[in-house]
Protein backbone atom coordinates (compact mmCIF):
# COMPACT_ATOMS: atom_id res chain seq x y z
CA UNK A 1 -7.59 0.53 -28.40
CA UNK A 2 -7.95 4.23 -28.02
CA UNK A 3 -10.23 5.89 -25.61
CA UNK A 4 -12.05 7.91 -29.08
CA UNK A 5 -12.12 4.34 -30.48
CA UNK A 6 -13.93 2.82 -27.45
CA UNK A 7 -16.55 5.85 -26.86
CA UNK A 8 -17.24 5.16 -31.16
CA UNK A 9 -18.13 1.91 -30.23
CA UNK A 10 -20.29 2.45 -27.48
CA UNK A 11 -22.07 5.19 -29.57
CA UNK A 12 -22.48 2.53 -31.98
CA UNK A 13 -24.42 0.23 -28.99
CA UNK A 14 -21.65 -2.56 -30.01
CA UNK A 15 -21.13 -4.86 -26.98
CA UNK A 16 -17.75 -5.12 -28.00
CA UNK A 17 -17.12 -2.12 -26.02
CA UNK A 18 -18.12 -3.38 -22.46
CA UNK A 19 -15.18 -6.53 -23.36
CA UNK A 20 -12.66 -3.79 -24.65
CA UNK A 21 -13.66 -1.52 -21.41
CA UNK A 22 -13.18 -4.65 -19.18
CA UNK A 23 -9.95 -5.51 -20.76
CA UNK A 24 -8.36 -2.28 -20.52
CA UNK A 25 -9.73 -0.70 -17.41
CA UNK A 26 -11.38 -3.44 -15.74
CA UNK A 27 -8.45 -4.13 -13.27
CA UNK A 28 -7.83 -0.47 -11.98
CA UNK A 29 -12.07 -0.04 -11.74
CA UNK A 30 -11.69 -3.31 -9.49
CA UNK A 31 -8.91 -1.89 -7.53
CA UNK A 32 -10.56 1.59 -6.74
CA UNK A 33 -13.78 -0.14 -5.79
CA UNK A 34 -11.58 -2.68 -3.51
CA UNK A 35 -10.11 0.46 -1.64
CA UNK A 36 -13.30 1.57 -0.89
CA UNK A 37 -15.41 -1.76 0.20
CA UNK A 38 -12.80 -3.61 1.30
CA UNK A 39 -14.60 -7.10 -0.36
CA UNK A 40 -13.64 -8.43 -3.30
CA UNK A 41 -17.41 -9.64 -4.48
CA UNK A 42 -18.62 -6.16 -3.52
CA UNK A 43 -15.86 -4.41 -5.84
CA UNK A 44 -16.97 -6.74 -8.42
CA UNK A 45 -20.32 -5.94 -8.42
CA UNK A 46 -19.80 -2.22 -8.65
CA UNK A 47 -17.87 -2.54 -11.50
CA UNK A 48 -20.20 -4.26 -13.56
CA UNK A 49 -22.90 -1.67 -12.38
CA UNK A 50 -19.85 0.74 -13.81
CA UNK A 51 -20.35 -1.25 -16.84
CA UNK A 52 -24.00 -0.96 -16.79
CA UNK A 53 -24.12 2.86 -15.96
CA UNK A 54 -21.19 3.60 -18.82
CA UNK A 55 -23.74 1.62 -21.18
CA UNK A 56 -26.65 4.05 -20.48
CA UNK A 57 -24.69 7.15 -19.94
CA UNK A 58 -22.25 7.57 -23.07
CA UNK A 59 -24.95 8.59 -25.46
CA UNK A 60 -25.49 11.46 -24.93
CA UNK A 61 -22.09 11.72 -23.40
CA UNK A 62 -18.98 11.27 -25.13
CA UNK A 63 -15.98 11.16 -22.78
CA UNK A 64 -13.42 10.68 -25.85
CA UNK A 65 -10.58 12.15 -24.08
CA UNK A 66 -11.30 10.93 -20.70
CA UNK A 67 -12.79 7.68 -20.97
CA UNK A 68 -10.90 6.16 -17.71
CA UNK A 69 -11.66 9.50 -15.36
CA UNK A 70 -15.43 9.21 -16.52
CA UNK A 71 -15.26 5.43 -15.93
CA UNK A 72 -13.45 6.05 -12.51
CA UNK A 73 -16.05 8.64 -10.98
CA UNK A 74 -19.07 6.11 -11.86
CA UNK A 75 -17.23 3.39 -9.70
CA UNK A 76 -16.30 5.53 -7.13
CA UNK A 77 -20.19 6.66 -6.56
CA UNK A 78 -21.25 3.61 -7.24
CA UNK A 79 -18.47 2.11 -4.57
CA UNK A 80 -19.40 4.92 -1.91
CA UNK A 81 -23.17 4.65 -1.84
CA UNK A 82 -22.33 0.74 -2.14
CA UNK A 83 -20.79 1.32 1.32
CA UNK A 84 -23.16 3.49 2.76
CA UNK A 85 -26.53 1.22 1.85
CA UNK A 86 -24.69 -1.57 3.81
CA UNK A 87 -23.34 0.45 6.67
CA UNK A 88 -19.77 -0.33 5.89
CA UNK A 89 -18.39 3.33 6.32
CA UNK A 90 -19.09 2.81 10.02
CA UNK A 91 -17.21 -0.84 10.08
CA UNK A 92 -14.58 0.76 7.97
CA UNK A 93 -13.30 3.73 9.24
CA UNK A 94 -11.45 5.03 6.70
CA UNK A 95 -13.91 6.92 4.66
CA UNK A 96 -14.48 8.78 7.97
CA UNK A 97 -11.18 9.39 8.39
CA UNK A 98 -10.57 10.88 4.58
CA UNK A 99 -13.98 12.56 4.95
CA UNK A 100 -12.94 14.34 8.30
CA UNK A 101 -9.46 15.32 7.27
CA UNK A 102 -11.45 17.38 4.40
CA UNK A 103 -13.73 18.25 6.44
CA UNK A 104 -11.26 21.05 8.09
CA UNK A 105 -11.11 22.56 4.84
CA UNK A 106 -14.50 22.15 2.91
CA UNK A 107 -17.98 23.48 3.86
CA UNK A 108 -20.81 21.06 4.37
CA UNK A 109 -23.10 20.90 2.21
CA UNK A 110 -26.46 20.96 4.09
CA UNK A 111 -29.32 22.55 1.66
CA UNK A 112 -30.56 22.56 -1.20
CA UNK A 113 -29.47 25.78 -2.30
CA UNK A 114 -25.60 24.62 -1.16
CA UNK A 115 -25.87 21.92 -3.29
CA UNK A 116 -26.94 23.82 -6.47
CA UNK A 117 -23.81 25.55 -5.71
CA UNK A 118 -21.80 22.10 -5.75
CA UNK A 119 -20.20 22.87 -9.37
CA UNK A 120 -19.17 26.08 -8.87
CA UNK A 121 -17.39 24.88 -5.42
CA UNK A 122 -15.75 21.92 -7.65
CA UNK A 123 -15.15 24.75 -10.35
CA UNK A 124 -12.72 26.49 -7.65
CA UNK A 125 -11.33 23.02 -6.07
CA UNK A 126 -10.06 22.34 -9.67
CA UNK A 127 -8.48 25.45 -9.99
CA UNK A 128 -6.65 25.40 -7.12
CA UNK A 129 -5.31 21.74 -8.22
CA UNK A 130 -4.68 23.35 -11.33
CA UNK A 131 -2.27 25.88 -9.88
CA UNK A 132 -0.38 23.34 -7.90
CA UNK A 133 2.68 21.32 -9.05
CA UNK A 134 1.81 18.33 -10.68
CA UNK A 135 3.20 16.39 -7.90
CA UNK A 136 1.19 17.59 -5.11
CA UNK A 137 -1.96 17.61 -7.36
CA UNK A 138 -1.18 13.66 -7.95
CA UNK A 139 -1.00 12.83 -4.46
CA UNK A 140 -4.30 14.92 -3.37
CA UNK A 141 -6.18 13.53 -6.44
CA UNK A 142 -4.77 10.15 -5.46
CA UNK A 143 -5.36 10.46 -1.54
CA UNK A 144 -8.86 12.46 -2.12
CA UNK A 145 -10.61 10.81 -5.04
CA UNK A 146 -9.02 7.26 -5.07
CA UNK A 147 -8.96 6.93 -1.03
CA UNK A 148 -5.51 5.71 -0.89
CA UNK A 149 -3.51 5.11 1.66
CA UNK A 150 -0.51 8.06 2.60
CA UNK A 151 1.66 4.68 2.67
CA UNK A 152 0.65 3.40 -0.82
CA UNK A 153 1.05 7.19 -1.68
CA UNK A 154 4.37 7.33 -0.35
CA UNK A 155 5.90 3.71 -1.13
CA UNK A 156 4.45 5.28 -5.43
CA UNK A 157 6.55 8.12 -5.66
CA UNK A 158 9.42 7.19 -3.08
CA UNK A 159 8.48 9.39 -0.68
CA UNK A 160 8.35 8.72 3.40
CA UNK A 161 4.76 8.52 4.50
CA UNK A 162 5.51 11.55 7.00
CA UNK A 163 6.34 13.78 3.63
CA UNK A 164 2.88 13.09 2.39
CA UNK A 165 1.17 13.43 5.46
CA UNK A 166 2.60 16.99 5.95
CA UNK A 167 2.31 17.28 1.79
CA UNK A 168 -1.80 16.57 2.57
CA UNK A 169 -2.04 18.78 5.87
CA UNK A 170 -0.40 21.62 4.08
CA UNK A 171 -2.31 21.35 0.90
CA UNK A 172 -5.65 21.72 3.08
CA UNK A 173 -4.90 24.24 4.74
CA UNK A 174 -3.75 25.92 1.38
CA UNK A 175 -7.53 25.14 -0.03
CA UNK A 176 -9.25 26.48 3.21
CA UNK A 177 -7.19 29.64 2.76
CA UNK A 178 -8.11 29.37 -1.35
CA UNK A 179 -11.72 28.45 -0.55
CA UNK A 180 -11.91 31.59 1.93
CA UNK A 181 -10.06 34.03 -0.47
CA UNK A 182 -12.85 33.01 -3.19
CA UNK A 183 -15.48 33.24 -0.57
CA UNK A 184 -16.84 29.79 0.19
CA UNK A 185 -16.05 29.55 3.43
């Protein structure tokens, strides 16, 4: 079933849409939650919160051409603060370690006012994805928002892990020269 179809049904408040949801996207949800807990139960759990949240939120949104990135950001919030309520990030060091790599490259957000100023900063991160190859975009995106390993990375487009370790180091140090260029740094 098409993504237009799905969102129609949901609009509609037809359960039917939560089985079709489940059936098409319910294993990839599962495995982006997984990469971030690191429990199966726990990545279960979020996705059926995905479920829940995708239930309230599609009226009055309609993500008809993006169903499965709109489905993917609610599990990956829901997956992160998941984490973070039960201390895992500190057990499990590898949000740290994807959080400090960016960290050379992206401000901190620390007030209010900085946060209001959170879409315009993803505004310019998207633009500077934009103007990459479609390659190197995949493999940020995949590294950055999914939280996958440079080895999983690697072993998906036949790459060594090196290559996309030096891909990912140059790439930030592309954005912190982009970010600085548009002022945000």
């Amino acid at each position: 079933m098409r993504d237009s179809e799905i969102v129609d049904l949901f609009l509609r408040r037809d359960e039917e849409a939560l089985r079709v949801v489940s059936d098409q996207y319910g294993t990839r949800l599962n495995h982006i939650s997984f990469r971030i807990t690191q429990d199966e139960q726990t990545a279960e759990e979020c996705v059926n919160d995905t479920y829940l949240e995708a239930w309230n939120r599609i009226p009055p949104s309609e993500p008809r051409e993006y169903l499965l990135a709109f489905l993917s950001k609610i599990i990956r919030a829901k997956s992160l603060n998941r984490c973070i309520y039960e201390h895992r990030c500190k057990r499990h060091a590898y949000v740290e370690e994807l959080s400090s790599e960016l960290e050379q490259c992206i401000p901190s957000k620390i007030s209010v006012e900085e946060e209001i100023e959170g879409k315009a900063f993803a505004e310019v991160v998207s633009r500077f994805l934009l103007a990459q190859p479609d390659e190197k975009r995949r493999v940020f995106v995949r590294r950055y928002f999914y939280m996958e390993n440079t080895s999983v990375i690697a072993a998906a487009y036949g790459f060594s892990d090196n290559k996309v370790r030096t891909m990912l180091s140059r790439m930030r140090k592309e954005l912190k020269s982009f970010l600085e260029k548009e002022d945000f740094l």
